[in-house]
PDB file of N, CA and C in Angstrom:
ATOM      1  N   UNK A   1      11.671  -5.193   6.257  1.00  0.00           N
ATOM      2  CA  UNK A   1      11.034  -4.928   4.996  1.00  0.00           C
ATOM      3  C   UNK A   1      11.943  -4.010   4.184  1.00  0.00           C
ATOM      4  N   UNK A   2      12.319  -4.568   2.671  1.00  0.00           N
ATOM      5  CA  UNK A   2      12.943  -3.670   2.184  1.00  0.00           C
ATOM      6  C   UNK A   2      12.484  -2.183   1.461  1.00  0.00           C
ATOM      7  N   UNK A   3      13.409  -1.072   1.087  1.00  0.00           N
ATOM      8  CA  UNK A   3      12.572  -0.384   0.340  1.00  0.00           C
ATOM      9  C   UNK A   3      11.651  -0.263  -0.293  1.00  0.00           C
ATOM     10  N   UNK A   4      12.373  -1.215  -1.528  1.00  0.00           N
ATOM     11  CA  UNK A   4      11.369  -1.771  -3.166  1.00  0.00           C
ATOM     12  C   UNK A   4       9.937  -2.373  -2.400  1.00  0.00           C
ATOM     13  N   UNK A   5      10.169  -2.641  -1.795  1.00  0.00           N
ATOM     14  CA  UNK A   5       8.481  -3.600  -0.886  1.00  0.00           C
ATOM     15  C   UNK A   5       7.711  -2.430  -0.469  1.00  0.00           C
ATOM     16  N   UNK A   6       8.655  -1.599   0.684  1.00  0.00           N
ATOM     17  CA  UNK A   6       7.629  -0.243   1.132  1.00  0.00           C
ATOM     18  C   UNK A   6       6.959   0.141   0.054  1.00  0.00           C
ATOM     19  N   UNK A   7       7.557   1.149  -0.971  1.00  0.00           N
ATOM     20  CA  UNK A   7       7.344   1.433  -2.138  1.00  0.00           C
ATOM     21  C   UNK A   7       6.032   0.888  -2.825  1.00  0.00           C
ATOM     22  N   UNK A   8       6.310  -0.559  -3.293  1.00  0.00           N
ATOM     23  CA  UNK A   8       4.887  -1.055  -3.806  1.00  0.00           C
ATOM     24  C   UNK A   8       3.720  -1.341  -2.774  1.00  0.00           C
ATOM     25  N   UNK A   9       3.931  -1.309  -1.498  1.00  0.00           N
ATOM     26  CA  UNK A   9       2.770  -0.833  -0.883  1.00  0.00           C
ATOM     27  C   UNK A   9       1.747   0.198  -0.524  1.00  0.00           C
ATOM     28  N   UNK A  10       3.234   1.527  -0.786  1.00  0.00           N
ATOM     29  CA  UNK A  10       2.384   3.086  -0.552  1.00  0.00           C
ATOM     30  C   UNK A  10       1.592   3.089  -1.984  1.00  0.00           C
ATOM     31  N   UNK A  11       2.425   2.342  -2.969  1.00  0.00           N
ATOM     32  CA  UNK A  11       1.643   2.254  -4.436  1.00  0.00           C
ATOM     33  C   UNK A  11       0.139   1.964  -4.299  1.00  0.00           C
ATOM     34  N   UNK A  12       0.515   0.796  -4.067  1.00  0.00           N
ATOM     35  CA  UNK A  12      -1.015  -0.075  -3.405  1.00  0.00           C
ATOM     36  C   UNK A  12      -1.822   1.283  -2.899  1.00  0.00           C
ATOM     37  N   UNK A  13      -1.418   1.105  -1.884  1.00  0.00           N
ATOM     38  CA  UNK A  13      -2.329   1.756  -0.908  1.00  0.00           C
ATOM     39  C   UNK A  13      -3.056   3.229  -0.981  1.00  0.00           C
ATOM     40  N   UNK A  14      -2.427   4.240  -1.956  1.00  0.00           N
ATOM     41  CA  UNK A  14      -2.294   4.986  -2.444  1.00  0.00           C
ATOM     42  C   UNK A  14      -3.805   4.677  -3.435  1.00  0.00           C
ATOM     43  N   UNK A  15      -3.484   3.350  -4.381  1.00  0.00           N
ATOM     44  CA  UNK A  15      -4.785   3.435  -5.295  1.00  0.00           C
ATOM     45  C   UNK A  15      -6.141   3.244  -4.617  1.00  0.00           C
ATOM     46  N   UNK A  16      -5.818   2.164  -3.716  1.00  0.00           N
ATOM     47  CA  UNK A  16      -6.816   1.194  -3.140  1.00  0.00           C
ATOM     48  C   UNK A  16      -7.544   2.523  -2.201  1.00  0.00           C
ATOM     49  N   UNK A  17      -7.129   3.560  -1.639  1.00  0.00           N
ATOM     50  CA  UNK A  17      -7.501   4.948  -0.949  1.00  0.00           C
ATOM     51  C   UNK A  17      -8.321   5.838  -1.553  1.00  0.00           C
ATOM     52  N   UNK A  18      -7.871   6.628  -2.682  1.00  0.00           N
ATOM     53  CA  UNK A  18      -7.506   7.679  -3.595  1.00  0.00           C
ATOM     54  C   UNK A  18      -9.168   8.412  -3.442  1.00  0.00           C
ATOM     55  N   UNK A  19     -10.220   7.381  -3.820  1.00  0.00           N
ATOM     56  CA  UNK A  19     -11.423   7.112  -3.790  1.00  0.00           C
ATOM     57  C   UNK A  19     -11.912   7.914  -2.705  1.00  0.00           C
ATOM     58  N   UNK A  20     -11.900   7.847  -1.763  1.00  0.00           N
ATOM     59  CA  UNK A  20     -12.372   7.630  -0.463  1.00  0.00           C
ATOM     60  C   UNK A  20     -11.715   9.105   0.146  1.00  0.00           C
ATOM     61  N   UNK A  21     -10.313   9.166  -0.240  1.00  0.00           N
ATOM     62  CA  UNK A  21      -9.250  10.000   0.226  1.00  0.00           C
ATOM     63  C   UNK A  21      -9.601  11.959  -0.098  1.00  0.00           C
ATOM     64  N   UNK A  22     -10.328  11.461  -1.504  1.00  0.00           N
ATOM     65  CA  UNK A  22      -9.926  12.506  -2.150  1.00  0.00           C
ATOM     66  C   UNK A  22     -10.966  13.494  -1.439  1.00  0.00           C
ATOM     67  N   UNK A  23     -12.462  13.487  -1.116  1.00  0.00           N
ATOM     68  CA  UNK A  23     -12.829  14.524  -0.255  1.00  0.00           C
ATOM     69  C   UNK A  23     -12.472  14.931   1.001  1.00  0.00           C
ATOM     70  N   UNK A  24     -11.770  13.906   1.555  1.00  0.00           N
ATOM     71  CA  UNK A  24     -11.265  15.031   2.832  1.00  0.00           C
ATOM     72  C   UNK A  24      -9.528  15.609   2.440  1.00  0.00           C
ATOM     73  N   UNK A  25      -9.115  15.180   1.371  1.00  0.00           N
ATOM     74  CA  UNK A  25      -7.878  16.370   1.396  1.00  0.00           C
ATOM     75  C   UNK A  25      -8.292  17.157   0.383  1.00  0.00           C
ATOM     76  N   UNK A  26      -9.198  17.474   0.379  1.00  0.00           N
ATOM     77  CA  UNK A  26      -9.783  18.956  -0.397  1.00  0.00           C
ATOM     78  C   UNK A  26     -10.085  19.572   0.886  1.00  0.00           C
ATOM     79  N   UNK A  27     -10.308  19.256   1.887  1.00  0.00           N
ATOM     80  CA  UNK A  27     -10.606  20.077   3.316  1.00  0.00           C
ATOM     81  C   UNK A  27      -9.493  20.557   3.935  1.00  0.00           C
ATOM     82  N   UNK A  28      -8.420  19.921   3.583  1.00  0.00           N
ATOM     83  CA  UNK A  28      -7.056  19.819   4.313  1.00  0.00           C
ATOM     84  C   UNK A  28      -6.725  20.424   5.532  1.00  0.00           C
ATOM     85  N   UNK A  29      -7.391  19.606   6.211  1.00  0.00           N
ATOM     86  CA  UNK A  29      -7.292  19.179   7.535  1.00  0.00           C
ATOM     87  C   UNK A  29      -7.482  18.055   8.125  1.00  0.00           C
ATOM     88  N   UNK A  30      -6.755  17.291   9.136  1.00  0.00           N
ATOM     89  CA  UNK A  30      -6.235  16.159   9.693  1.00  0.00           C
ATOM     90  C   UNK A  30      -8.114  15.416   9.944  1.00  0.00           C
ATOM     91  N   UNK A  31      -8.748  14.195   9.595  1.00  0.00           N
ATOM     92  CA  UNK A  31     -10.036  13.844  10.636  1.00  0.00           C
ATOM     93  C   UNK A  31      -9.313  12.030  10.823  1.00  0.00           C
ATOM     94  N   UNK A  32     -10.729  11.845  11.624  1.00  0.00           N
ATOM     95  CA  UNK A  32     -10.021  10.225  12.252  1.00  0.00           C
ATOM     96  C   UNK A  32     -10.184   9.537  11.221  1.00  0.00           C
ATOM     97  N   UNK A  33     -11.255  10.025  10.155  1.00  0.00           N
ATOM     98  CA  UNK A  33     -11.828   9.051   9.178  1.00  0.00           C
ATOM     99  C   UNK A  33     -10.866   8.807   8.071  1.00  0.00           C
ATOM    100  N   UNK A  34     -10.126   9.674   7.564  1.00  0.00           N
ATOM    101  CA  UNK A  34      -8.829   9.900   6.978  1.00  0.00           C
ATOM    102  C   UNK A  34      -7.788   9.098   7.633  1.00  0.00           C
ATOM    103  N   UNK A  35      -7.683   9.458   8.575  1.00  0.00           N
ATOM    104  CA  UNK A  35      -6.637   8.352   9.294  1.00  0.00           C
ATOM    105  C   UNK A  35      -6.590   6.613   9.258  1.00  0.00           C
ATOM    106  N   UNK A  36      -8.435   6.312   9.340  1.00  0.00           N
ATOM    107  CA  UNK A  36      -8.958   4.616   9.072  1.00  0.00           C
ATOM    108  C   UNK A  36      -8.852   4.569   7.662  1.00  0.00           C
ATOM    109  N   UNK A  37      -9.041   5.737   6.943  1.00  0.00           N
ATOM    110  CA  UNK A  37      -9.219   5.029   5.479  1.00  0.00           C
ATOM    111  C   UNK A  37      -7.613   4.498   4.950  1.00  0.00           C
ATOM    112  N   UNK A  38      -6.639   5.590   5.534  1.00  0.00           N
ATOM    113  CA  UNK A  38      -5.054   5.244   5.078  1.00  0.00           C
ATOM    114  C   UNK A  38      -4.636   4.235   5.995  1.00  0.00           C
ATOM    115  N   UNK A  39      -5.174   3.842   7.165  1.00  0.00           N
ATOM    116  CA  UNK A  39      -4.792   2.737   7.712  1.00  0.00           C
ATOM    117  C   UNK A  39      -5.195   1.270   6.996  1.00  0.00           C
ATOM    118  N   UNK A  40      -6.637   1.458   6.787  1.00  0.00           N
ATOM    119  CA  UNK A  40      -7.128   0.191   5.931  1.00  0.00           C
ATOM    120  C   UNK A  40      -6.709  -0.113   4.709  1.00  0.00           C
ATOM    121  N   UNK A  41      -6.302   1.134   3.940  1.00  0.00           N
ATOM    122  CA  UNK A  41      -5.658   0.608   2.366  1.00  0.00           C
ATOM    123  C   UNK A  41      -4.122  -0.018   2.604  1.00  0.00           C
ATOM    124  N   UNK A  42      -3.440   0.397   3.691  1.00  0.00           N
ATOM    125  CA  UNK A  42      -2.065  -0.087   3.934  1.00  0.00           C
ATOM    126  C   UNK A  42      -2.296  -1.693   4.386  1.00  0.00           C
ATOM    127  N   UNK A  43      -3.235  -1.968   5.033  1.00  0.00           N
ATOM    128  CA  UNK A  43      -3.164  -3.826   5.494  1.00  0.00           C
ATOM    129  C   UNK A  43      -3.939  -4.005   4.293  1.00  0.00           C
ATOM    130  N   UNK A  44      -4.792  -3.543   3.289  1.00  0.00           N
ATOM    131  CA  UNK A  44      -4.940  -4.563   1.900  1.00  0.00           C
ATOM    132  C   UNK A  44      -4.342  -4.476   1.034  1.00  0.00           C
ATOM    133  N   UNK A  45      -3.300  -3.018   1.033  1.00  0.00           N
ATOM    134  CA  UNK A  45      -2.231  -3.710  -0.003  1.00  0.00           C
ATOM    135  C   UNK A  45      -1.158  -4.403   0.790  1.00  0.00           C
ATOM    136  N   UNK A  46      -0.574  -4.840   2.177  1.00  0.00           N
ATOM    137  CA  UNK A  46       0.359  -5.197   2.451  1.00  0.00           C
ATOM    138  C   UNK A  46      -0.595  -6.830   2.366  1.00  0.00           C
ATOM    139  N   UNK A  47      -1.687  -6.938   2.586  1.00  0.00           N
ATOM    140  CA  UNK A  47      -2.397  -8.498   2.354  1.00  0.00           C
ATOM    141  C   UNK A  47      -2.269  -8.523   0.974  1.00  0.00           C
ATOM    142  N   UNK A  48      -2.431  -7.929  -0.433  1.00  0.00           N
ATOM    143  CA  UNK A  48      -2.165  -8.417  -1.471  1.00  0.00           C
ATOM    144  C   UNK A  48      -0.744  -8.659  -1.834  1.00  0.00           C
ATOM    145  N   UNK A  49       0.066  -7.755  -1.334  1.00  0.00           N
ATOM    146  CA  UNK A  49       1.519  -8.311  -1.314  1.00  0.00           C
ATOM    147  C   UNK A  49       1.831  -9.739  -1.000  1.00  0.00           C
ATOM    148  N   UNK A  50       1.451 -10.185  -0.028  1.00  0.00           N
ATOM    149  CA  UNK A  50       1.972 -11.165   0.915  1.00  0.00           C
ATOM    150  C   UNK A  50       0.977 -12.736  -0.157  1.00  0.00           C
ATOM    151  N   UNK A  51      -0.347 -12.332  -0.759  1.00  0.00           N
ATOM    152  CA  UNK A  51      -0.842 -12.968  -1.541  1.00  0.00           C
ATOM    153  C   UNK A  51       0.015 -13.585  -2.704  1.00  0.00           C
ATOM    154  N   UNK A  52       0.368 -12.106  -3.311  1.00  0.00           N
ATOM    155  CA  UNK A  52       1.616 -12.591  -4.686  1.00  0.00           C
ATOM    156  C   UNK A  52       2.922 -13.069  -4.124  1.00  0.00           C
ATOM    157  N   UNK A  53       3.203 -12.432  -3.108  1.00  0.00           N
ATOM    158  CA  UNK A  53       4.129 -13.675  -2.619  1.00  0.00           C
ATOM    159  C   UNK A  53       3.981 -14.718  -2.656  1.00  0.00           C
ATOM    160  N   UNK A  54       3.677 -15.167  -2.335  1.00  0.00           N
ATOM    161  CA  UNK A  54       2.507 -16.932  -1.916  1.00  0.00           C
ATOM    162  C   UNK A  54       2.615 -17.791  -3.134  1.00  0.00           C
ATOM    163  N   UNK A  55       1.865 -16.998  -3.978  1.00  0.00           N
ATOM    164  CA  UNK A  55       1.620 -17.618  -5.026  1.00  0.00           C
ATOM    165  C   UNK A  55       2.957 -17.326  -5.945  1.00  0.00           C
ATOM    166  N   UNK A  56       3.834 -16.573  -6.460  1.00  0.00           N
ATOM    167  CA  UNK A  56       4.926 -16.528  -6.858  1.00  0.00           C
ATOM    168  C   UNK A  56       5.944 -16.113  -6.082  1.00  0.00           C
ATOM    169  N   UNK A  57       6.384 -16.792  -5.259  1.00  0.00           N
ATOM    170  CA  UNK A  57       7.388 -16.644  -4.545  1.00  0.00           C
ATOM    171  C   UNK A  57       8.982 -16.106  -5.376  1.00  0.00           C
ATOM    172  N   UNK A  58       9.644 -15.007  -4.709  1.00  0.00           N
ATOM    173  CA  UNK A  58      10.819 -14.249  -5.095  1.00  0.00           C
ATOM    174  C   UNK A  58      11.856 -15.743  -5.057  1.00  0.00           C
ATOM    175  N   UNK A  59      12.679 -15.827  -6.488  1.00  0.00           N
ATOM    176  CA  UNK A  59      13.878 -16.705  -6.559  1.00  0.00           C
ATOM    177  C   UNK A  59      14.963 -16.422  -5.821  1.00  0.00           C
ATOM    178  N   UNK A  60      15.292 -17.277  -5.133  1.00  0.00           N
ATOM    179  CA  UNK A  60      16.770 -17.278  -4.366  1.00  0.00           C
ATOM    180  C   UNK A  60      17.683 -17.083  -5.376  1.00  0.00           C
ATOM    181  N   UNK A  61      18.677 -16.135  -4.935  1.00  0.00           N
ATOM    182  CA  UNK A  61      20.175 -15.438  -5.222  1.00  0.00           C
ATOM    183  C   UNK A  61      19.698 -14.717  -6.252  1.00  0.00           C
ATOM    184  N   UNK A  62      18.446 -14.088  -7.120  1.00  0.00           N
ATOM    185  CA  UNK A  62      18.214 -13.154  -8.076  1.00  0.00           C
ATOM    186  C   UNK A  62      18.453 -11.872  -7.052  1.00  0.00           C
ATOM    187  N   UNK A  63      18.963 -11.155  -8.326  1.00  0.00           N
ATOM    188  CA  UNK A  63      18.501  -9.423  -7.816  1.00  0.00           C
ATOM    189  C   UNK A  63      17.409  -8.975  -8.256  1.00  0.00           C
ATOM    190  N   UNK A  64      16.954  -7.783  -7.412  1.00  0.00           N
ATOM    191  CA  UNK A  64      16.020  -7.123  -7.315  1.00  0.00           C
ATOM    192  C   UNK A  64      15.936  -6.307  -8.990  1.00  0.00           C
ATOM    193  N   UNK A  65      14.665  -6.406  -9.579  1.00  0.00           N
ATOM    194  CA  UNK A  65      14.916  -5.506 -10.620  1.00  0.00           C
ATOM    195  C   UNK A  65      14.967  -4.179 -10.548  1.00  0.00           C
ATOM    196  N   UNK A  66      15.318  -3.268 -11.185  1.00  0.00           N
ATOM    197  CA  UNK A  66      15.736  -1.770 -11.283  1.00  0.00           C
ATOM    198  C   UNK A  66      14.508  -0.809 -11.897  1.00  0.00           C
TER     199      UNK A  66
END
């Protein structure tokens, strides 16, 4: 997996969380539930990734945009 990919997944995952996220890091301290919620936003944004893939697949020999 390249960078640019990691990247738009912590993006993802980051929004798809934020919700959910935001009362326990006002506690700031580590719980399991925190741990499932950042686990679950990472497989639905890495499943919406893999979606827009699908459906618009990346052109052979283009570069990556900047």
């Amino acid at each position: 997996m390249d960078e640019q990919r990691k990247h738009a997944i912590l993006f993802a995952a980051t929004l798809l969380s934020a919700r959910k996220l935001l009362d326990w890091m006002e506690l700031g301290k580590p719980t399991m539930a925190k741990q499932l919620w950042v686990d679950k936003a990472i497989e639905e944004a890495a499943f919406i990734l893999e979606r827009i893939d699908q459906r618009w697949p990346a052109e052979k020999g283009s570069e990556p945009r900047r």
